[in-house]
N, C-alpha and C. Protein backbone atom coordinates (compact mmCIF):
# COMPACT_ATOMS: atom_id res chain seq x y z
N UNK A 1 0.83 -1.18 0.00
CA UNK A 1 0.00 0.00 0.00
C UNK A 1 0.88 1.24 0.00
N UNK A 2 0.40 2.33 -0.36
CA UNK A 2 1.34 3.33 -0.55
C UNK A 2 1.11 4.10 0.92
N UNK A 3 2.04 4.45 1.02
CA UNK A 3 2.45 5.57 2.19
C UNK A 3 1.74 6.74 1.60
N UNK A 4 0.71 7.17 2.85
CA UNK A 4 -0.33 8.73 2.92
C UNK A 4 1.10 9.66 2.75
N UNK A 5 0.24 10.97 1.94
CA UNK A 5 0.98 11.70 1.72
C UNK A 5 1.64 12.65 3.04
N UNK A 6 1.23 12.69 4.05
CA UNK A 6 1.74 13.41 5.16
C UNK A 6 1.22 12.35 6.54
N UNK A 7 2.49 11.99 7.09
CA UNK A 7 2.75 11.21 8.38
C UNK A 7 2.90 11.91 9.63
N UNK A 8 2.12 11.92 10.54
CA UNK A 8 2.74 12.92 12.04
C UNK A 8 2.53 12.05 13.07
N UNK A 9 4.02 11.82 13.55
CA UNK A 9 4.02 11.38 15.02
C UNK A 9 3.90 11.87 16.31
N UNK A 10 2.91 11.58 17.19
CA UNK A 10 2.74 12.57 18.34
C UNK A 10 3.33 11.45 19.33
N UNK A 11 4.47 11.96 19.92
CA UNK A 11 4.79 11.02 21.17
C UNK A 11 4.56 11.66 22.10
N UNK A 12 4.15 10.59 23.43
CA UNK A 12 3.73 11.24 25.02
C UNK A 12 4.52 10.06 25.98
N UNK A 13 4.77 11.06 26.97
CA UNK A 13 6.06 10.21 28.10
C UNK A 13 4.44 9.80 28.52
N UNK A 14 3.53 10.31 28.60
CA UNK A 14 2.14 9.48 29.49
C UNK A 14 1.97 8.50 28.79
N UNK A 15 2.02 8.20 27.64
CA UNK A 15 1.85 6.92 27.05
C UNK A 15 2.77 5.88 27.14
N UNK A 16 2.05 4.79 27.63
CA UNK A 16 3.33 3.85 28.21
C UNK A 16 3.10 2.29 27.18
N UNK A 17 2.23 2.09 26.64
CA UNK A 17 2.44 0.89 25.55
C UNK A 17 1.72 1.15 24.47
N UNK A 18 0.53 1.49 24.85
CA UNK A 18 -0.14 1.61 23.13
C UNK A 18 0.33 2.45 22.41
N UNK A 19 -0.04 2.15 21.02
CA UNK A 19 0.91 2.88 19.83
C UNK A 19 -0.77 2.72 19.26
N UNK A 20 -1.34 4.42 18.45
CA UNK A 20 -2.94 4.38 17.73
C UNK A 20 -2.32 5.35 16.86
N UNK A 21 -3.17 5.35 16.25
CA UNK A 21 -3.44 6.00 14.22
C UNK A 21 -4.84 6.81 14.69
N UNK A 22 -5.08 7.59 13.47
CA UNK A 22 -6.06 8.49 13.05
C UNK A 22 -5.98 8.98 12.30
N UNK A 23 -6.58 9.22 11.25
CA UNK A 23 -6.45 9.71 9.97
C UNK A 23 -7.35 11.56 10.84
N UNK A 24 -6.60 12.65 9.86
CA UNK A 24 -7.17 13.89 10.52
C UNK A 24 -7.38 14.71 8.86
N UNK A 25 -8.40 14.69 8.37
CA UNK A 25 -7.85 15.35 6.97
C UNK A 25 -6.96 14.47 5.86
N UNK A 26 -6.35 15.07 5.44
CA UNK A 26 -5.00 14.25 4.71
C UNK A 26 -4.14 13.63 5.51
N UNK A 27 -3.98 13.78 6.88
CA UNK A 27 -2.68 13.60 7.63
C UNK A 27 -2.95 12.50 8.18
N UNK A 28 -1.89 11.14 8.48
CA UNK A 28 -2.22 10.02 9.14
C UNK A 28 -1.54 10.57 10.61
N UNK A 29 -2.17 10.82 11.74
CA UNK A 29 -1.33 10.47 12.67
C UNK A 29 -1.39 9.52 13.93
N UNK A 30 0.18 9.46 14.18
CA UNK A 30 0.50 8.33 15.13
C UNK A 30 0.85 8.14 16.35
N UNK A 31 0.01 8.18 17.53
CA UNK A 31 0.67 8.43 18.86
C UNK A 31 1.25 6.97 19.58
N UNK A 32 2.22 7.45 19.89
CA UNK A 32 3.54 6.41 20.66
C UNK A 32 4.35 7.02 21.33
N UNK A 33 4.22 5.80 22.44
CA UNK A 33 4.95 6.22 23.80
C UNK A 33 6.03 7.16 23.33
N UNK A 34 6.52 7.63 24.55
CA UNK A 34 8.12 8.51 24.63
C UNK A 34 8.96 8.02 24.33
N UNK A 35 9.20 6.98 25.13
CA UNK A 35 10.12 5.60 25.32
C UNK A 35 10.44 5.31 24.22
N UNK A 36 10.06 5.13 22.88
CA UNK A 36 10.49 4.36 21.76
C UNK A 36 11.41 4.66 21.01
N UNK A 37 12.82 3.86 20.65
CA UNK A 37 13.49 4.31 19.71
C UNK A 37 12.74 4.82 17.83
N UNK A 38 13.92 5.42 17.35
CA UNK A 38 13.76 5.45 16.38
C UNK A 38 13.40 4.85 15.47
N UNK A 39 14.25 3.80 15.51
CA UNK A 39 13.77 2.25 14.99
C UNK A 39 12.30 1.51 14.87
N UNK A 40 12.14 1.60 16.50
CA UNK A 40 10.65 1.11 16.87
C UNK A 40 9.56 1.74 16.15
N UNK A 41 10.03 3.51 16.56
CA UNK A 41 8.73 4.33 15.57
C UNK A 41 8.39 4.20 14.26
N UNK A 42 10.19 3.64 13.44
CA UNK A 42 10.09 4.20 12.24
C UNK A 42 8.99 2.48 11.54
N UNK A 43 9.35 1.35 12.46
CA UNK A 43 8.14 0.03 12.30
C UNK A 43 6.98 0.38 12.61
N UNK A 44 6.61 1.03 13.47
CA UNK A 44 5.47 1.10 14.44
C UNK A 44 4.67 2.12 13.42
N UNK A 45 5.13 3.18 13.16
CA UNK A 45 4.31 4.13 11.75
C UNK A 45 4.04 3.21 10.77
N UNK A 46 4.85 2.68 10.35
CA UNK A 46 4.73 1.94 8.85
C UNK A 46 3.03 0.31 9.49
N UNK A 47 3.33 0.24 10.18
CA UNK A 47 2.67 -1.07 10.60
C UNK A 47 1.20 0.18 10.91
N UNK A 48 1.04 1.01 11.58
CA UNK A 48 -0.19 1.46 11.75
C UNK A 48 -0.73 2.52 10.54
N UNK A 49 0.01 2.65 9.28
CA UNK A 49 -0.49 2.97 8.87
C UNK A 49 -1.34 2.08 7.97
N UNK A 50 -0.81 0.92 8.15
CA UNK A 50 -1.16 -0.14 7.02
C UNK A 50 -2.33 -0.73 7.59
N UNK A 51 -2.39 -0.68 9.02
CA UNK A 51 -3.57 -1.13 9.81
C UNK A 51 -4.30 0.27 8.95
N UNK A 52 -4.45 1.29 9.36
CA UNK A 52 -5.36 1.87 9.19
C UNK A 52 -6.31 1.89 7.72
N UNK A 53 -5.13 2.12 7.10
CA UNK A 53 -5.33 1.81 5.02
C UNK A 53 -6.37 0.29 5.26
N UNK A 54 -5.97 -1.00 5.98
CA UNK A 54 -6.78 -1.83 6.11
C UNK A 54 -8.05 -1.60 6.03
N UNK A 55 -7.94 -1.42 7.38
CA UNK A 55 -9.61 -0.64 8.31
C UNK A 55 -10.21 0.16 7.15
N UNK A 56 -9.65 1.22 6.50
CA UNK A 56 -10.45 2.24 5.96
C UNK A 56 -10.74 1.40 4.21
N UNK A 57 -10.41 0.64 4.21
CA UNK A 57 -10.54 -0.13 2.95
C UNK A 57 -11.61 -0.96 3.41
N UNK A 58 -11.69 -1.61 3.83
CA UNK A 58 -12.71 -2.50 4.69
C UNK A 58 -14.26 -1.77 4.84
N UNK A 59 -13.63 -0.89 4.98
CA UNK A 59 -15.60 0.26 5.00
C UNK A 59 -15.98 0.46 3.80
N UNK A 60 -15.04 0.73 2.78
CA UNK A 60 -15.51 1.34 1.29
C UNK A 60 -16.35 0.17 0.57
N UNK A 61 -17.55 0.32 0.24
CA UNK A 61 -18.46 -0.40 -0.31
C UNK A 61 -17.93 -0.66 -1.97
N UNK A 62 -17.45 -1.57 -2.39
CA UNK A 62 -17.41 -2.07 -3.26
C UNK A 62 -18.03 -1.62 -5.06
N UNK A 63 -18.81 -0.43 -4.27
CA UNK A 63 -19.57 0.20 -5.42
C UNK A 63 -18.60 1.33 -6.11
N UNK A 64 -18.09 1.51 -5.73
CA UNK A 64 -16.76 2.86 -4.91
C UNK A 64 -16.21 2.82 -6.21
N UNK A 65 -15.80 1.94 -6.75
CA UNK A 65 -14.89 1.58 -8.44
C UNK A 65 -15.52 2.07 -9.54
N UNK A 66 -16.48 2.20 -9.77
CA UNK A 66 -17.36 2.35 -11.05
C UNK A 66 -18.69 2.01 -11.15
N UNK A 67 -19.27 2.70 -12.01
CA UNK A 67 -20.91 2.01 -12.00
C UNK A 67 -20.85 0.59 -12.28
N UNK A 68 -20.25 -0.24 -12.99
CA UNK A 68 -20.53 -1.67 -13.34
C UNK A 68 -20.41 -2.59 -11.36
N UNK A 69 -19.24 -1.84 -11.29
CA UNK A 69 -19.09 -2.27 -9.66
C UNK A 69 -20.72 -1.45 -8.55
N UNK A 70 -21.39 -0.96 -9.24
CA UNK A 70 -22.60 -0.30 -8.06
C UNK A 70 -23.85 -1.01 -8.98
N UNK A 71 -23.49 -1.37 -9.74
CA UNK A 71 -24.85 -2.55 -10.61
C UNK A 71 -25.09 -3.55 -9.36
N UNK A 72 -23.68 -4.14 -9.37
CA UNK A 72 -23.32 -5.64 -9.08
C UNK A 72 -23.46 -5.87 -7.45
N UNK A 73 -22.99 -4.30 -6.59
CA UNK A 73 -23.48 -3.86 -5.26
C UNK A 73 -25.27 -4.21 -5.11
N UNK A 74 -25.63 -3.26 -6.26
CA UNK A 74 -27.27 -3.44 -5.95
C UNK A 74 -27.87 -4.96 -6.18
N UNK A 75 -27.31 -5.79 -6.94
CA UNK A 75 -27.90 -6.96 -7.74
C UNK A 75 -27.54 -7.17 -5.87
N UNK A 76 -26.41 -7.63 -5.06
CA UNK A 76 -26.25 -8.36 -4.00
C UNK A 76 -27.25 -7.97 -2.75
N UNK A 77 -27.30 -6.33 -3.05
CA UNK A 77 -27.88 -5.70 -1.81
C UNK A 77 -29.66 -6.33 -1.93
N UNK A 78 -30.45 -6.17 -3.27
CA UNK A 78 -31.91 -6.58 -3.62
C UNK A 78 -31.87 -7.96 -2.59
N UNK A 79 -31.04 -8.95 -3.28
CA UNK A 79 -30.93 -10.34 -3.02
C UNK A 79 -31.44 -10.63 -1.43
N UNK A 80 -29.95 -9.57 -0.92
CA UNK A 80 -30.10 -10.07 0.40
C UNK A 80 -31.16 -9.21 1.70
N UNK A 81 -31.54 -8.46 0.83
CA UNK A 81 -32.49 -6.90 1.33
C UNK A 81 -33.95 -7.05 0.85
N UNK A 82 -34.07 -6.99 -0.05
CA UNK A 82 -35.50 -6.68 -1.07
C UNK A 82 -35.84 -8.55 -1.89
N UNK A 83 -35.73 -9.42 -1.39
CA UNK A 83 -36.04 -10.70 -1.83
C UNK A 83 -35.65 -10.70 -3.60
N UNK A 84 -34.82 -10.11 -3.61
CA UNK A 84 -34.06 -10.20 -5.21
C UNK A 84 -35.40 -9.31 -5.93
N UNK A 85 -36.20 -8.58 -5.43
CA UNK A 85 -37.39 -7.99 -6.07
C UNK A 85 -36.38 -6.97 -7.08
N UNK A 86 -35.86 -5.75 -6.19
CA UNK A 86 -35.66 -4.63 -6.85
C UNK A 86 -34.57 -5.32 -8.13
N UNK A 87 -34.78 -4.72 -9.20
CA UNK A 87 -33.74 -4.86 -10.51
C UNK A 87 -33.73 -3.52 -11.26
N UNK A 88 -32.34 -3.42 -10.87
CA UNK A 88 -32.73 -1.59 -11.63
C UNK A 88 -31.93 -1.82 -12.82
N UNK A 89 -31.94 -0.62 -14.13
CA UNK A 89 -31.61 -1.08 -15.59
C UNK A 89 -30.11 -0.32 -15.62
N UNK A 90 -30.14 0.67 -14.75
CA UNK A 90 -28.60 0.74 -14.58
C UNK A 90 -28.76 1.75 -13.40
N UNK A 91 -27.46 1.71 -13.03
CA UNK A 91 -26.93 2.91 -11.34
C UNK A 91 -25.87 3.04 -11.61
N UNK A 92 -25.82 4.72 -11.44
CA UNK A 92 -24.08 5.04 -11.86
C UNK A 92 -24.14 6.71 -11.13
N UNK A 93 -22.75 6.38 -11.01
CA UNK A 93 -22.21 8.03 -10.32
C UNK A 93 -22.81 8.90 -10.84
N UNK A 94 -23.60 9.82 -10.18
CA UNK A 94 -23.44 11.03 -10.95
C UNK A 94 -22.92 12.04 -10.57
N UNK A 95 -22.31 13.90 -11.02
CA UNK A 95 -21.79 14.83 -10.45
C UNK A 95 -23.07 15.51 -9.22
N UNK A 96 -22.00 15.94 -8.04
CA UNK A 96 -22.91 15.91 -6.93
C UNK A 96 -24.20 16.90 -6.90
N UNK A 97 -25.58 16.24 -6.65
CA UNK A 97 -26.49 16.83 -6.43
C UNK A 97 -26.67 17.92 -5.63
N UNK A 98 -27.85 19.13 -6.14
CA UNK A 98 -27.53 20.23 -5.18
C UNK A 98 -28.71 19.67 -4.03
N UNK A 99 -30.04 18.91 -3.94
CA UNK A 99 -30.76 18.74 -2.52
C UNK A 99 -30.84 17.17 -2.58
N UNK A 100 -30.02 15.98 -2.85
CA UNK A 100 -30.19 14.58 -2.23
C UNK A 100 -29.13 14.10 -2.24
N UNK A 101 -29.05 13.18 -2.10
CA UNK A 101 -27.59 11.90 -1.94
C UNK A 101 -28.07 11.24 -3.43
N UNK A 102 -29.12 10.74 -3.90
CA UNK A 102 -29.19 9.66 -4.63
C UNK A 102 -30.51 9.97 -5.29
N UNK A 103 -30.51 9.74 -6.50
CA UNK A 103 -32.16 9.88 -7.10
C UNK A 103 -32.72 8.42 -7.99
N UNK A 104 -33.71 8.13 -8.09
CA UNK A 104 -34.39 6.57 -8.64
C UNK A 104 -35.35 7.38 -9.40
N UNK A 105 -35.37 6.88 -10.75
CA UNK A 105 -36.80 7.09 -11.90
C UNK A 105 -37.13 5.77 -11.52
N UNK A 106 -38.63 4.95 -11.00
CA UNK A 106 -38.46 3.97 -10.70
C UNK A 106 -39.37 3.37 -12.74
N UNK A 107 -39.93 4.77 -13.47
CA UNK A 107 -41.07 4.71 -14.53
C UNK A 107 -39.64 3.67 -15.53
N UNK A 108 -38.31 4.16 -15.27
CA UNK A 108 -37.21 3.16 -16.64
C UNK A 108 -36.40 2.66 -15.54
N UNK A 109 -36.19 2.67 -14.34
CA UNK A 109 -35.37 1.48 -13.46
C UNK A 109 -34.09 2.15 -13.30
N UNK A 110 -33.98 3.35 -13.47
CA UNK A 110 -32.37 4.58 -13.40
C UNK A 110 -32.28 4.61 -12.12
N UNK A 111 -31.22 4.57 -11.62
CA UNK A 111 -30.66 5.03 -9.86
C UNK A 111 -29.43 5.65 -10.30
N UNK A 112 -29.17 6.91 -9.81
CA UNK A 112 -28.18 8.07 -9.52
C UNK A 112 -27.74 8.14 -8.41
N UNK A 113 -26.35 8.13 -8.39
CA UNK A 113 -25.64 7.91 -7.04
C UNK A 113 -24.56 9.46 -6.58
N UNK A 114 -25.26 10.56 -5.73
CA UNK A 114 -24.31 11.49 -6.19
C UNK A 114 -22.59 11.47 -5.52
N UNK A 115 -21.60 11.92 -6.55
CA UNK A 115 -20.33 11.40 -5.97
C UNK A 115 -20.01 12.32 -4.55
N UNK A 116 -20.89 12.77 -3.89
CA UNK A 116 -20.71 13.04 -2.72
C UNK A 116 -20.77 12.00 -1.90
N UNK A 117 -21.08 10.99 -2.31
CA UNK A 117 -20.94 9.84 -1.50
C UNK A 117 -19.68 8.43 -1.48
N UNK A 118 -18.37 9.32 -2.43
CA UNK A 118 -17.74 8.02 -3.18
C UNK A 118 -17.00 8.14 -1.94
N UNK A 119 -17.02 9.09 -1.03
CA UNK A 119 -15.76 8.65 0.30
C UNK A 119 -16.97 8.41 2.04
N UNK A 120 -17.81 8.25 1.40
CA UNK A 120 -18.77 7.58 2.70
C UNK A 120 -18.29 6.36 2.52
N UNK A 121 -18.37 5.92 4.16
CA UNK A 121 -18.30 4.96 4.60
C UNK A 121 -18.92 3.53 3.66
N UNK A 122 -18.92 2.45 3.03
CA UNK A 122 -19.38 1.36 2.40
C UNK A 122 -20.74 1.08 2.91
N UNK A 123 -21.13 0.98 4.34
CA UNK A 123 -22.61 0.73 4.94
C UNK A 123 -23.32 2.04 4.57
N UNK A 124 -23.05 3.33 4.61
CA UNK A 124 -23.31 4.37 4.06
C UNK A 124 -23.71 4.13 2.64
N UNK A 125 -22.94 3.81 2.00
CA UNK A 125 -23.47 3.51 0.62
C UNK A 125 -24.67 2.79 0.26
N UNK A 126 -24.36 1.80 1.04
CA UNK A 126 -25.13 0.38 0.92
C UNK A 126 -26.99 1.23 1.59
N UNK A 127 -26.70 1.64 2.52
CA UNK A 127 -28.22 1.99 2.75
C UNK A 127 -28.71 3.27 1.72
N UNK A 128 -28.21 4.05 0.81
CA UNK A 128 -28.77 4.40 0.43
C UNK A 128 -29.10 4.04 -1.13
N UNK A 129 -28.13 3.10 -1.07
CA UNK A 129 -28.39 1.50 -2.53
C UNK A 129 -29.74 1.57 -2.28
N UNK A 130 -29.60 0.82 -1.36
CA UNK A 130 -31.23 0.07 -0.50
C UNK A 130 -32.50 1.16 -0.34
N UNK A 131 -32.24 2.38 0.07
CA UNK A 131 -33.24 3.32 -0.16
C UNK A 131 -33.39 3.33 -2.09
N UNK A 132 -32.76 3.60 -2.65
CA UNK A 132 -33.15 3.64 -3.70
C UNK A 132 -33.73 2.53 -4.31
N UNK A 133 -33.40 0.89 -4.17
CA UNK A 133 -33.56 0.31 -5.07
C UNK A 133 -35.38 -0.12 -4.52
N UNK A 134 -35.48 0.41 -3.37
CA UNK A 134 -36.69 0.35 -2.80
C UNK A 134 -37.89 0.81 -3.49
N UNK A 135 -36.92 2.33 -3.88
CA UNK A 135 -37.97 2.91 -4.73
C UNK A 135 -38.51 1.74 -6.10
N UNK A 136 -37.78 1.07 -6.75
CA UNK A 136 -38.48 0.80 -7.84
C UNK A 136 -39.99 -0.67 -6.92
N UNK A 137 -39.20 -0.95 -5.63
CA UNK A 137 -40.81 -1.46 -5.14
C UNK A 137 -42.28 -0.57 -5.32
N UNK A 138 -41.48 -0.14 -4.61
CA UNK A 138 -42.45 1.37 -3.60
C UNK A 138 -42.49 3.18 -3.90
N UNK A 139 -42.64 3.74 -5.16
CA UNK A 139 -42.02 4.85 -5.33
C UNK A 139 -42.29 6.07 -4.26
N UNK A 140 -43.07 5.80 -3.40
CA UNK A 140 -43.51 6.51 -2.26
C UNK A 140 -42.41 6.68 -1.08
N UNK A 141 -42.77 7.38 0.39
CA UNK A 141 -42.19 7.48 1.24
C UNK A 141 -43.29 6.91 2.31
N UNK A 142 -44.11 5.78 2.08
CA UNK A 142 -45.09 5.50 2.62
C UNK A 142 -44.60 4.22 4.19
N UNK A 143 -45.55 3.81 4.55
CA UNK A 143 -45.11 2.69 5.31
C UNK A 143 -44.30 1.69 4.99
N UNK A 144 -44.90 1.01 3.81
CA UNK A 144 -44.85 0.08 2.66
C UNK A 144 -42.95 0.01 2.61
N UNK A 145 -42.62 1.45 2.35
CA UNK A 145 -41.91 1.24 1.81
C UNK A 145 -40.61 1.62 2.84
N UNK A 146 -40.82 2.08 3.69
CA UNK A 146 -39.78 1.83 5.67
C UNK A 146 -39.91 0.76 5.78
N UNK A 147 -40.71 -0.27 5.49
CA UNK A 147 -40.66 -1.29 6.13
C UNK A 147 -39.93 -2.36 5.59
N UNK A 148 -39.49 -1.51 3.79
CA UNK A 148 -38.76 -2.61 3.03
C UNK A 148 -37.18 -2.06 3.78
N UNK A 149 -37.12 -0.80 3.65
CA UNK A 149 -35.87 -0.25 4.02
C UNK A 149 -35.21 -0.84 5.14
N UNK A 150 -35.82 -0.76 6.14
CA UNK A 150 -35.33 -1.18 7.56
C UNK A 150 -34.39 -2.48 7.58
N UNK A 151 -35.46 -3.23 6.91
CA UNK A 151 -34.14 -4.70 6.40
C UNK A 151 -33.30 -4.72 6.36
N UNK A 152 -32.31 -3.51 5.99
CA UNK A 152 -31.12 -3.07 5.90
C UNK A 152 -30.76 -2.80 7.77
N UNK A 153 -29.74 -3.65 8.12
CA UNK A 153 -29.78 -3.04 9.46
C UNK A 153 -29.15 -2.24 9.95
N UNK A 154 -28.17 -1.80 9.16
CA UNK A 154 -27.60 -0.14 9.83
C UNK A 154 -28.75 0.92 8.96
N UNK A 155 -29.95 1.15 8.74
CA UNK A 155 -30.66 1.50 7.99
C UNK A 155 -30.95 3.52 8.83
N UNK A 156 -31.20 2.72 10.69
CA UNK A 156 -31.03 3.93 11.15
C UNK A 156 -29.55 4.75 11.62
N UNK A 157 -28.61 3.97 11.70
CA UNK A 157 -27.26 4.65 11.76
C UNK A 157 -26.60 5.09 10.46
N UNK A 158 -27.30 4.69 9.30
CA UNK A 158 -26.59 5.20 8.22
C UNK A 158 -27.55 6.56 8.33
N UNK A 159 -28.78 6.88 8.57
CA UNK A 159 -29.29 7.86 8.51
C UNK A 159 -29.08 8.98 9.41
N UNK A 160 -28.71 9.08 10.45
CA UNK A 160 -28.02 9.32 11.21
C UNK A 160 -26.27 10.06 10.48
N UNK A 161 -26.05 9.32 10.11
CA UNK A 161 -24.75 9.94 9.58
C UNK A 161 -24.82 10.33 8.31
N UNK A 162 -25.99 10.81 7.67
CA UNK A 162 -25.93 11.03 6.36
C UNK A 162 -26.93 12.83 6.76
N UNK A 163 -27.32 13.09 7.61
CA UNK A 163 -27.68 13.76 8.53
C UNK A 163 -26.45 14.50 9.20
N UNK A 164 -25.91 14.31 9.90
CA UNK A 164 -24.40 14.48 10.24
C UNK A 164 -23.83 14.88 8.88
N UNK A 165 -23.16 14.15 8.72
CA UNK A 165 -22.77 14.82 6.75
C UNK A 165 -23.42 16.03 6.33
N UNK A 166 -24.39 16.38 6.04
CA UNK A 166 -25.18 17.42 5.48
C UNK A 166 -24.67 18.58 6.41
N UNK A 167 -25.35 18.31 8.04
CA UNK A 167 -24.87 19.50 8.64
C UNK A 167 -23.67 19.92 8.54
N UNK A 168 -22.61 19.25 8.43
CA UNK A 168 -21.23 19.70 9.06
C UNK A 168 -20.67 20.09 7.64
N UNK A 169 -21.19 19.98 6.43
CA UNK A 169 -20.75 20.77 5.08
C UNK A 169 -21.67 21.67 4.54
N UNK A 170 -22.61 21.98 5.81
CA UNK A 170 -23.75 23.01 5.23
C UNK A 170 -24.43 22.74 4.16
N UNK A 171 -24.82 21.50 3.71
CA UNK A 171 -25.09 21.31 2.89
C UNK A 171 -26.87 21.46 2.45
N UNK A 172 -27.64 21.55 3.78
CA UNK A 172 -29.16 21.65 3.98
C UNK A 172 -29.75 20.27 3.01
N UNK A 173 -29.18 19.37 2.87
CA UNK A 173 -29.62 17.88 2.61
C UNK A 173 -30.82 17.10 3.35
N UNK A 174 -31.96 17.02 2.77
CA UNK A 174 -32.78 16.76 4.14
C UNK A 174 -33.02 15.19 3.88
N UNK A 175 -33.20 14.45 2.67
CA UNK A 175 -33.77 13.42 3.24
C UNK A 175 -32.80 12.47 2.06
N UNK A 176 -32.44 10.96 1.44
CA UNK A 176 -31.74 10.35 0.99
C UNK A 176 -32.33 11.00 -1.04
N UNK A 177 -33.32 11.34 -1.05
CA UNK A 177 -33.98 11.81 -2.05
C UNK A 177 -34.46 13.21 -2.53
N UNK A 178 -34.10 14.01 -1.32
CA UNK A 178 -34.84 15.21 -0.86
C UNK A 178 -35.92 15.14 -0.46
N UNK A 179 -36.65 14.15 0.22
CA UNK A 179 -38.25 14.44 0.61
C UNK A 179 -37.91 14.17 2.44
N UNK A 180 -38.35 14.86 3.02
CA UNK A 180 -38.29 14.75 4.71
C UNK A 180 -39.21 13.86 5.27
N UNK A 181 -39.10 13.26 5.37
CA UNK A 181 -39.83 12.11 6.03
C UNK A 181 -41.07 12.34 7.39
N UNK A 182 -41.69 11.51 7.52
CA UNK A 182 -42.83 11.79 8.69
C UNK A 182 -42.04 11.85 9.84
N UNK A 183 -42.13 12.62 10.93
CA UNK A 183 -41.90 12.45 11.76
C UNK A 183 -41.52 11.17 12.90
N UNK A 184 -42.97 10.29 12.88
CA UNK A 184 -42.83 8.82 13.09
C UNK A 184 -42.16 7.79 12.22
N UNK A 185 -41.33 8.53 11.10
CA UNK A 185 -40.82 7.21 10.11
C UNK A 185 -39.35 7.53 10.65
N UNK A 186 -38.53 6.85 9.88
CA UNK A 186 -37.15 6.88 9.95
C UNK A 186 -36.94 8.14 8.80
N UNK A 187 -35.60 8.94 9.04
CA UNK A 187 -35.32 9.86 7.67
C UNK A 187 -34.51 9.29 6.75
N UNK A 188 -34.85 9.31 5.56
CA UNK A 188 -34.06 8.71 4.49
C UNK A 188 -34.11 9.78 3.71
């Protein structure tokens, strides 16, 4: 894996064994004890950054590569979500929307994925796969169609952080489609 473009080591004499990562922005950084030689740090960076590149590879949903790779996401997500019902005729990136994450024509089977979402988290992705491919069940925001969603089980923590997202880039994003949801439903 390639080495992040900017590495920062924070050492603390209070830290007495663990050695942790965090990605901050562009910057990977690495806190480790006082105590450690040069040597140790210069393993101990290289080994946590590769943990981290792991970890953060491990979240990215598979759709992340290209539309043929977010077809093949949705064909798995229907299967194991929507009883293989939803079949959409294609889903592909599009440039980022100004009020949703994702839009579904459910009338020709189109799902739009906006690339504001190509560095969300993979379960992030995946629930709003699943909100969309819902739509070609259900084109509503009705019961009917929360109740297909939910199946998805990070369904309310992805919403939750897609919520989060909006606020913290000002983005005034209200619902996975732009429609705000009932109060008593979940927000998608």
């Amino acid at each position: 894996m390639a080495q992040p473009a900017v590495v920062e080591v924070r050492r603390s004499d209070r830290r007495r064994r663990m050695v942790s990562a965090r990605r901050e922005g562009d910057t990977v950084v690495v806190f480790i004890p006082g105590w450690m030689s040069d040597a140790e740090e210069r393993r101990w960076v290289d080994e946590m950054v590769r943990r981290l590149e792991r970890s953060e590879a491990r979240r990215r949903s598979p759709g992340r590569t290209g539309d043929d790779a977010l077809q093949r996401r949705c064909t798995e997500l229907s299967r194991r979500f929507l009883d293989g019902k939803a079949r959409p005729t294609s889903v592909r990136w599009v440039p980022p929307m100004r009020t949703r994450w994702a839009s579904c024509t459910p009338a020709d089977g189109t799902i739009r994925i906006s690339e504001r979402l190509r560095d969300a988290p993979g379960w992030v992705v995946d629930y709003v796969l699943v909100h969309e491919l819902t739509h070609l069940l259900e084109p509503g925001h009705d019961a009917r169609f929360w109740a297909w969603v939910h199946r998805y089980p990070r369904a309310e923590r992805a919403i939750g952080y897609l919520e989060g997202l909006s606020a913290a880039a000002g983005l005034g994003l209200t619902g996975t489609d732009g429609d705000e949801p009932e109060a008593t439903e979940a927000a998608g």
